[in-house]
N, C-alpha and C. Protein backbone atom coordinates (compact mmCIF):
# COMPACT_ATOMS: atom_id res chain seq x y z
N UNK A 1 162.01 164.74 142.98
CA UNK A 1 162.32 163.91 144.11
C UNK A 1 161.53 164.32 145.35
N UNK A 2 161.64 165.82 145.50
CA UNK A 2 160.84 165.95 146.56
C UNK A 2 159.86 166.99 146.37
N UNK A 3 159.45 166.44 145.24
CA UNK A 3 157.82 167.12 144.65
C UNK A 3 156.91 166.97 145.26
N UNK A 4 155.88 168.12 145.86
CA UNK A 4 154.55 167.96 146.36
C UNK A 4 153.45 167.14 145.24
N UNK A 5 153.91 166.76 144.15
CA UNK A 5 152.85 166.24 143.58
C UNK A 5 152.71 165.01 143.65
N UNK A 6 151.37 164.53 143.97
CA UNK A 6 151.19 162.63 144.21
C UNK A 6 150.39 162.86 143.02
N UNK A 7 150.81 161.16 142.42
CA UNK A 7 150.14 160.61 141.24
C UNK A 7 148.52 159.83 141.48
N UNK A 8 147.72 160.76 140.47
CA UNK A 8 146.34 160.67 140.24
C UNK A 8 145.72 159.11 140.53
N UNK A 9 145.51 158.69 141.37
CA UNK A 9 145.12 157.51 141.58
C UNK A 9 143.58 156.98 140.97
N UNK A 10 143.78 156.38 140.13
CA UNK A 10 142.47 155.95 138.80
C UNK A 10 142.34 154.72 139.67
N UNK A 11 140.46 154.73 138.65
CA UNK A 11 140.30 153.16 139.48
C UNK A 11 140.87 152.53 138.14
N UNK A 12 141.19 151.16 138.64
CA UNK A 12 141.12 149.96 136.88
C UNK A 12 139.75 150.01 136.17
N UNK A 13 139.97 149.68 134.63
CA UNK A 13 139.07 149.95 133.95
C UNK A 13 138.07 148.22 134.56
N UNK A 14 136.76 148.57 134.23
CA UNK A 14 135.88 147.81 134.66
C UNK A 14 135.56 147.79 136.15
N UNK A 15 136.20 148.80 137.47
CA UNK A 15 135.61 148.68 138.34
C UNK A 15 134.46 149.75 138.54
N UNK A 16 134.01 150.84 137.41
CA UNK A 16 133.12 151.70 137.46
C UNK A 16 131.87 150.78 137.78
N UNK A 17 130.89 151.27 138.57
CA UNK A 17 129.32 150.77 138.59
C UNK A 17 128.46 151.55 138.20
N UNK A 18 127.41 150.92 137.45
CA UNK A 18 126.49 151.37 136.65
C UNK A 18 125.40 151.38 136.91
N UNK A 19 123.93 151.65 137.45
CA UNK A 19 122.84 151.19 137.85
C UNK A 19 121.83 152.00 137.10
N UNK A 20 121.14 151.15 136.73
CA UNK A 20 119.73 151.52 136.55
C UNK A 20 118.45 150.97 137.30
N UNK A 21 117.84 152.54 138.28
CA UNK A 21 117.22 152.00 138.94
C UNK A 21 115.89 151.86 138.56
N UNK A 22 114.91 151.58 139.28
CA UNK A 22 113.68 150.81 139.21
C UNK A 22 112.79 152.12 139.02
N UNK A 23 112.20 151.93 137.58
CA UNK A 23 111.18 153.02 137.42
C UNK A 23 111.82 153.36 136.15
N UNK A 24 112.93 153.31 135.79
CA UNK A 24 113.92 153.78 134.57
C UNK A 24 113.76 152.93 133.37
N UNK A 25 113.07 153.51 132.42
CA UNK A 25 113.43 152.35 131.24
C UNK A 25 114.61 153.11 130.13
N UNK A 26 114.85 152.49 129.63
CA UNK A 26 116.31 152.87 128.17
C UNK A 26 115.72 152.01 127.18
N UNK A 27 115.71 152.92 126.04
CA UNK A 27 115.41 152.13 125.02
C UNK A 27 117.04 152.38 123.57
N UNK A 28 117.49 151.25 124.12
CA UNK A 28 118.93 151.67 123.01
C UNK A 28 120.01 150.26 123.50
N UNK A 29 120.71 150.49 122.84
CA UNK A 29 121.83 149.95 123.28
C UNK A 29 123.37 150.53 124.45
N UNK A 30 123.50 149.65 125.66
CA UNK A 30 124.25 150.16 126.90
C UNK A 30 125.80 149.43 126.60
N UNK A 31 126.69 150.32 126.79
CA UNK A 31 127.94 150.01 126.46
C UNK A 31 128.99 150.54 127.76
N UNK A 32 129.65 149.37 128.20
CA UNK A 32 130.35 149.95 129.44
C UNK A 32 131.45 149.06 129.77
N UNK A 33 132.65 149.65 130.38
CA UNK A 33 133.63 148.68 130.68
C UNK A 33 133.30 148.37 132.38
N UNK A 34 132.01 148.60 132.84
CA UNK A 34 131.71 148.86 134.81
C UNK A 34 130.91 147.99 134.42
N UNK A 35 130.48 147.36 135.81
CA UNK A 35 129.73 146.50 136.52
C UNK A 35 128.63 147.02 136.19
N UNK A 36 127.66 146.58 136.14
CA UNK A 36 125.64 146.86 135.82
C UNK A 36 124.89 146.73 136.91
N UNK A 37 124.33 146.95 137.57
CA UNK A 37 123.35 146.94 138.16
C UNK A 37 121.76 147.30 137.12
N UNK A 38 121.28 146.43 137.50
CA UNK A 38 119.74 146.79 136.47
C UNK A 38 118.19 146.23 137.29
N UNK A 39 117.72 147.49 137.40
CA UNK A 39 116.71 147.53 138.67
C UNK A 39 115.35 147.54 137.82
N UNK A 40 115.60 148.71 136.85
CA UNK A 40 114.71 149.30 135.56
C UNK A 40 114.46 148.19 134.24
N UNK A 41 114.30 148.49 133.21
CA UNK A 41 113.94 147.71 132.02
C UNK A 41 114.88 148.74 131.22
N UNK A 42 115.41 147.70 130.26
CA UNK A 42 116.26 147.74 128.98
C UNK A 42 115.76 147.39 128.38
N UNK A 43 115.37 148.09 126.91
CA UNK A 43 115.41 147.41 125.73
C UNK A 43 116.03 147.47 125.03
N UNK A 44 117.08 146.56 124.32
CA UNK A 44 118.34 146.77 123.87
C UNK A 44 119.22 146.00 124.16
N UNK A 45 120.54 146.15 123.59
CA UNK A 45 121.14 145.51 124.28
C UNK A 45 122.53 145.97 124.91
N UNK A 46 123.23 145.03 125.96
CA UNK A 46 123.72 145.53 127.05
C UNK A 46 125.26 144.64 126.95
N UNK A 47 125.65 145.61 127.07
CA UNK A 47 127.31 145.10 126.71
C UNK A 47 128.79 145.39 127.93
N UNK A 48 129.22 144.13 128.70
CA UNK A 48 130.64 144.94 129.26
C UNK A 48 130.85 143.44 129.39
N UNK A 49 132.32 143.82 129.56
CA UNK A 49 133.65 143.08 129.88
C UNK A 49 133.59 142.60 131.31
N UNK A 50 132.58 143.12 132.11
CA UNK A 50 132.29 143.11 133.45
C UNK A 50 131.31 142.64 134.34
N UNK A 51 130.91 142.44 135.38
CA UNK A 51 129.82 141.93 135.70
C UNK A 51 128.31 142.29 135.58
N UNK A 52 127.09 141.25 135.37
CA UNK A 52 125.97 142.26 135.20
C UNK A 52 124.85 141.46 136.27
N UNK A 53 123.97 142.38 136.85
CA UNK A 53 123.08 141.85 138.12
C UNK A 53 121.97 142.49 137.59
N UNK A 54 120.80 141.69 137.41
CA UNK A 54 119.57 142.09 136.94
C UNK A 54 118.69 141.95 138.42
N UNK A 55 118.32 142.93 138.97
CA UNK A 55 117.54 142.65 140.29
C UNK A 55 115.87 141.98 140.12
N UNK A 56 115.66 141.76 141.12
CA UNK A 56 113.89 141.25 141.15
C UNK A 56 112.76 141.98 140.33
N UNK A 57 113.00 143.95 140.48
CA UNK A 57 112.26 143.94 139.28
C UNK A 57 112.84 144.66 138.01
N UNK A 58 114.34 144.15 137.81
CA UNK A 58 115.10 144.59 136.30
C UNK A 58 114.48 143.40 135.32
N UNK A 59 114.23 144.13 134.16
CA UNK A 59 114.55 143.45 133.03
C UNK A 59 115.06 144.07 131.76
N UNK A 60 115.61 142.64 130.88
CA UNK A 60 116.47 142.85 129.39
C UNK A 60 115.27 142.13 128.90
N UNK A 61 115.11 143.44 127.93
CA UNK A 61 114.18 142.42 126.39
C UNK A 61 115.66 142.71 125.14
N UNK A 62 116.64 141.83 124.78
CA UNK A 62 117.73 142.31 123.78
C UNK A 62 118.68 141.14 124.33
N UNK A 63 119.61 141.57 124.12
CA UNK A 63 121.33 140.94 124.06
C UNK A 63 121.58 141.10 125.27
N UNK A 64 122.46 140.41 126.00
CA UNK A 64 123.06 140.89 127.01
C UNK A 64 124.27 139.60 126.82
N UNK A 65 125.56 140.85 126.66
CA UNK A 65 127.07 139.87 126.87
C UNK A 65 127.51 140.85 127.94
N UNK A 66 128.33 139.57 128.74
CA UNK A 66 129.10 139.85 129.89
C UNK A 66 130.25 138.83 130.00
N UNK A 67 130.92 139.44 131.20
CA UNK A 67 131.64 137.94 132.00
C UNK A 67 131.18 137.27 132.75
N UNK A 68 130.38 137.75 133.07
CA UNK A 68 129.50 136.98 134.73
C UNK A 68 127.86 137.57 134.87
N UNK A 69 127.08 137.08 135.14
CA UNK A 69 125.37 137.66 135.14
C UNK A 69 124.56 136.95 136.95
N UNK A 70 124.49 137.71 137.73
CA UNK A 70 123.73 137.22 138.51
C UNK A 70 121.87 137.95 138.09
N UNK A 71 120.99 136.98 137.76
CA UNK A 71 119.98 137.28 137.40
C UNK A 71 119.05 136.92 138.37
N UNK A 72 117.96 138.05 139.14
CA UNK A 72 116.78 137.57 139.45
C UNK A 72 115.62 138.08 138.87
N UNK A 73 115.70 139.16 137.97
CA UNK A 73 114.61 139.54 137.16
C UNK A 73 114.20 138.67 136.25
N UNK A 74 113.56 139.52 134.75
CA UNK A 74 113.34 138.73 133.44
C UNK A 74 114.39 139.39 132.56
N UNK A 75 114.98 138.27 132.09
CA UNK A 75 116.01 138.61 130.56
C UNK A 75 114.80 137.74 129.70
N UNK A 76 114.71 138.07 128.29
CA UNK A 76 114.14 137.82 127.31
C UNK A 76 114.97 138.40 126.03
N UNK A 77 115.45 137.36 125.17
CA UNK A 77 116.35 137.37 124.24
C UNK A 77 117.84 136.73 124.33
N UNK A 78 119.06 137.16 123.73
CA UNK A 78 119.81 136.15 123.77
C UNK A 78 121.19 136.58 124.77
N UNK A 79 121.54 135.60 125.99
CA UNK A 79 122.53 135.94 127.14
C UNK A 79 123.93 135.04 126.46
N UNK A 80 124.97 136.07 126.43
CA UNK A 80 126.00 135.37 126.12
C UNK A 80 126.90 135.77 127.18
N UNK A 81 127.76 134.66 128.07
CA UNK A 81 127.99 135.28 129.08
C UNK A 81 129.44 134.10 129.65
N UNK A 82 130.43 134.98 129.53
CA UNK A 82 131.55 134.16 128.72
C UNK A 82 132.13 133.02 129.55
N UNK A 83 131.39 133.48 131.30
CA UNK A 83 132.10 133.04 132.81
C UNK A 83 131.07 132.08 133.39
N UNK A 84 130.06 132.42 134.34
CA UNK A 84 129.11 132.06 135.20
C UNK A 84 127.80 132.45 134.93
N UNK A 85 126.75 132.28 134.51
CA UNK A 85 125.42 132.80 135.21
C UNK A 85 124.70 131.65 136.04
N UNK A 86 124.47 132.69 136.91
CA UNK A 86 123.13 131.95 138.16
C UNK A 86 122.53 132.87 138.08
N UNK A 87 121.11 131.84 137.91
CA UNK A 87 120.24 132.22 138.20
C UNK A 87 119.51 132.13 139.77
N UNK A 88 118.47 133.19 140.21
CA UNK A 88 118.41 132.59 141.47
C UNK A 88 117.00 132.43 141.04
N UNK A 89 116.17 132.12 142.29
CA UNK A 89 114.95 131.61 142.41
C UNK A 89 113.76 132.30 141.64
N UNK A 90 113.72 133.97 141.65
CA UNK A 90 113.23 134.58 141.09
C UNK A 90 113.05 134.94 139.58
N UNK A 91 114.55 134.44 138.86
CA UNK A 91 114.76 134.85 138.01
C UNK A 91 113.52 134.15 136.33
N UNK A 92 113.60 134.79 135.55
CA UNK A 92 113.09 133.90 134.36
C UNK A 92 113.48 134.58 132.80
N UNK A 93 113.78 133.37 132.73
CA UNK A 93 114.56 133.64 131.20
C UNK A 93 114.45 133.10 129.58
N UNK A 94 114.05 133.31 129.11
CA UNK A 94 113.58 133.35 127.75
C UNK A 94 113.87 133.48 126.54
N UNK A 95 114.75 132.40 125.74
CA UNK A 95 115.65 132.78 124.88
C UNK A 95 116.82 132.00 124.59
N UNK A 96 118.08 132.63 123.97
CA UNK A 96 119.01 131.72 124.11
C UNK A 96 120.17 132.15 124.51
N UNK A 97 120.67 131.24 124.69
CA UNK A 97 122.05 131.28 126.07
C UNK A 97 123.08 130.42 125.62
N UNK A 98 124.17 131.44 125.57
CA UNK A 98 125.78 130.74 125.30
C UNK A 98 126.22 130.93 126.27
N UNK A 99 127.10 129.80 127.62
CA UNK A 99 127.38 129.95 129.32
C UNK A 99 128.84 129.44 128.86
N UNK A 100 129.41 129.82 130.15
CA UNK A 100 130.80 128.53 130.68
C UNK A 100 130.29 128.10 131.21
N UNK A 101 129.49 128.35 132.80
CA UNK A 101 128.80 127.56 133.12
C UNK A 101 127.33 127.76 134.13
N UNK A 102 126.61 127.32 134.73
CA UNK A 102 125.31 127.57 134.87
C UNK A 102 125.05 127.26 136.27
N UNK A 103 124.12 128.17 137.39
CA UNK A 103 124.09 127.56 138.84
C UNK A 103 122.16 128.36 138.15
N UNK A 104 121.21 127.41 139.15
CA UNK A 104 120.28 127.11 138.92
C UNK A 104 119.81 127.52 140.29
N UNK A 105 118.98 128.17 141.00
CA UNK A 105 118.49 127.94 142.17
C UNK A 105 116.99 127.31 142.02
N UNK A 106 116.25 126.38 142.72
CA UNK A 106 115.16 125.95 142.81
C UNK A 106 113.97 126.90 142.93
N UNK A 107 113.45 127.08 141.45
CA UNK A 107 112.49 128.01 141.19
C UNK A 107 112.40 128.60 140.05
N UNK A 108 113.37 129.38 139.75
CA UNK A 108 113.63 129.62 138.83
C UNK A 108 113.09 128.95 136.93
N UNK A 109 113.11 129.79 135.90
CA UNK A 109 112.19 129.79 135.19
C UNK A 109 113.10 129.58 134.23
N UNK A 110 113.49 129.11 133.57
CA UNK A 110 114.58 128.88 132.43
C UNK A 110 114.08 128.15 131.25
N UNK A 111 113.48 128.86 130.37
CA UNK A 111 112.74 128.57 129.06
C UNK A 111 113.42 129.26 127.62
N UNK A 112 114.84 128.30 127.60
CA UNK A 112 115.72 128.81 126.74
C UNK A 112 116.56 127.55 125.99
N UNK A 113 117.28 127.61 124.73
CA UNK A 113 118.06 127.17 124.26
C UNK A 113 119.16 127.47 125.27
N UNK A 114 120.35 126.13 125.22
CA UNK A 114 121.36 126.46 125.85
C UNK A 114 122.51 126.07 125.11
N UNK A 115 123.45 126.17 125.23
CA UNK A 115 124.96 126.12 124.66
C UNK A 115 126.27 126.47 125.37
N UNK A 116 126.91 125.36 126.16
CA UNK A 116 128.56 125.34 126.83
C UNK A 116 128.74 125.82 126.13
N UNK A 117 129.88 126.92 126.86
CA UNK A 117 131.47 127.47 125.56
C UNK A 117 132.02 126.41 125.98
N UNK A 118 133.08 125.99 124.82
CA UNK A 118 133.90 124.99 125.06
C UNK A 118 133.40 123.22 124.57
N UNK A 119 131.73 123.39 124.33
CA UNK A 119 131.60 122.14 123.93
C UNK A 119 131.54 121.91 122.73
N UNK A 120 131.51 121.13 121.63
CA UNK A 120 131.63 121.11 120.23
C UNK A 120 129.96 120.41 120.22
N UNK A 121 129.33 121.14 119.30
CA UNK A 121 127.91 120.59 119.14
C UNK A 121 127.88 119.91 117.77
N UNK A 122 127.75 118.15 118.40
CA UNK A 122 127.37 117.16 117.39
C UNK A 122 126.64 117.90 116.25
N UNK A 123 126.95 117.31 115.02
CA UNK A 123 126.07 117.20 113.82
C UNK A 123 125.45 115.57 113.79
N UNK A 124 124.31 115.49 113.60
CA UNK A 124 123.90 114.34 113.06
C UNK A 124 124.58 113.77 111.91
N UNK A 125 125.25 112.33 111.98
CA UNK A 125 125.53 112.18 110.72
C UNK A 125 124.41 111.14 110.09
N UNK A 126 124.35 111.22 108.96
CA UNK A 126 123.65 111.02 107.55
C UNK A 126 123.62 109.39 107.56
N UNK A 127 122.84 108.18 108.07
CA UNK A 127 123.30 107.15 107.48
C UNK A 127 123.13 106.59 106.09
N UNK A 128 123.57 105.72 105.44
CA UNK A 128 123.37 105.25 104.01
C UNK A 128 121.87 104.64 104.21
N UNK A 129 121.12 104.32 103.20
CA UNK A 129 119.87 103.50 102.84
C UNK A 129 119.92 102.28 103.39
N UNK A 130 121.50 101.81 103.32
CA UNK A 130 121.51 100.64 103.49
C UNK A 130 121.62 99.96 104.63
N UNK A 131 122.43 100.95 105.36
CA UNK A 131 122.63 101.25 107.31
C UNK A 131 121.14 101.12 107.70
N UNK A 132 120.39 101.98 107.25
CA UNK A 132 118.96 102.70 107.87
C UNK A 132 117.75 100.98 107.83
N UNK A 133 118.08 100.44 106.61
CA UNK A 133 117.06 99.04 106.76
C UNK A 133 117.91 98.62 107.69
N UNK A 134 118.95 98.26 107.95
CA UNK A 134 119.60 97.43 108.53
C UNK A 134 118.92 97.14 109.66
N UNK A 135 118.83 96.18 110.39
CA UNK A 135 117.95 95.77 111.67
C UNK A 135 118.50 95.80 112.70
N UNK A 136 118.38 96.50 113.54
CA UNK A 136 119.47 96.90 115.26
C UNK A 136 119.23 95.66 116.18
N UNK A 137 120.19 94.56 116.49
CA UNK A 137 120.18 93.95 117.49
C UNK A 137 119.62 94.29 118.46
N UNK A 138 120.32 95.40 118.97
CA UNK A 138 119.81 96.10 120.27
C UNK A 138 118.55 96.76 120.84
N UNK A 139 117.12 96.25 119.76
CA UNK A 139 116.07 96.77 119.94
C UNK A 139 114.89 95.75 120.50
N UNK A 140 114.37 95.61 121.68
CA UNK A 140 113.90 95.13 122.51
C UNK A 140 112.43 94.53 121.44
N UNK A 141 111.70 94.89 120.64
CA UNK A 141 111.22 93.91 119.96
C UNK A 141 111.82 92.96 118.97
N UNK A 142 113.26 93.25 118.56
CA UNK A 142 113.69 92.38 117.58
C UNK A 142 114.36 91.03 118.63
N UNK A 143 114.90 91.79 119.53
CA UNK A 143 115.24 90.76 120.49
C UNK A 143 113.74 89.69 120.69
N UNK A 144 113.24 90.04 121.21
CA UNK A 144 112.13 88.86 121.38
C UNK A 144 111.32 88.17 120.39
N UNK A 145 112.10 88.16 119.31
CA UNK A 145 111.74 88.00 117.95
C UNK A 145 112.99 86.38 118.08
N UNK A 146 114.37 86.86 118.03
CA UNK A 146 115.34 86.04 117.85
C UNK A 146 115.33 84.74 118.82
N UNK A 147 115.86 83.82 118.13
CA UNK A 147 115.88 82.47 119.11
C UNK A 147 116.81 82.85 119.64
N UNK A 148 117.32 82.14 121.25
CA UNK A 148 118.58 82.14 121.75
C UNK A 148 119.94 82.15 120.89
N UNK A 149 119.98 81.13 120.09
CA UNK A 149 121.11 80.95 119.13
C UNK A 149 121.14 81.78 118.68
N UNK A 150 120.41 82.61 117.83
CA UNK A 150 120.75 83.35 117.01
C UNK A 150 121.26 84.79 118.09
N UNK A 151 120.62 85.31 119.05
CA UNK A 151 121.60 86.09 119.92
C UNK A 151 123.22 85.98 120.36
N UNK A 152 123.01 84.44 120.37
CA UNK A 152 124.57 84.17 121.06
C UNK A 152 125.88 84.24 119.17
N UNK A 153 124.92 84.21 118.36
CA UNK A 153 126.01 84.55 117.33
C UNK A 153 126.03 86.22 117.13
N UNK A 154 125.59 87.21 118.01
CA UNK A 154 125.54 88.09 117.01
C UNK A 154 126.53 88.57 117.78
């Protein structure tokens, strides 16, 4: 009750920060429940539950999953990133990308496959032989092919 001892005050997991600065390369795979900072080059890939900031001259050649990515370096390979990435003006990216969702600044270099979480990606379906001859009304030379009448029946 009236103990001199106070309880060890921890941070929450994921508010550790991580940086790698500029001049630093890693060649491996980075595993962390903290925030990233990345100034240096990774090769590998880069993993947290937490936020990741690739600066002007960081780059990822590998994986990179997160919750959130503010990028102005180069990522090259595949960003899965469960929340937000923006990119800003500087940034350029190369590869493929699974988002929630995407902010773009004017400049920026984005030369990637993309993919919403949350959207269901069509399959083409298959038509029959018989669908495929079939002749589409709706095609601007068949139209000028047809007499009036025959438009107003179809």
């Amino acid at each position: 009750m009236f103990s001199d001892k106070k309880p060890k005050e921890t941070e929450p997991q994921g508010t550790n920060q991580n940086r790698i600065n500029e001049g630093t390369v890693l060649k491996g795979d980075v595993t962390s429940n903290g925030y990233f900072r990345i100034d240096g080059i990774i090769e590998g890939n880069v993993k947290t539950p937490s936020k990741v900031v690739v600066g002007k001259s960081g780059v990822i050649n590998g994986t990179l999953t997160c919750k959130n990515a503010d990028i102005e370096g180069k990522v090259t390979g595949l960003l899965d990133v469960s929340e937000t990435l923006s990119l800003k003006s500087t940034a350029y990216i190369e590869g493929e990308v699974v988002i929630g969702k995407l902010s773009v600044e004017p400049g920026a270099t984005f030369n990637a496959t993309c993919l919403m979480k949350g959207s269901k990606k069509e399959t083409p379906t298959l038509k029959t032989e018989q669908e495929a001859s079939k002749p589409n009304p709706y095609t601007r030379q068949q139209r000028s092919q047809s007499t009036p009448s025959q438009q107003a029946e179809s």
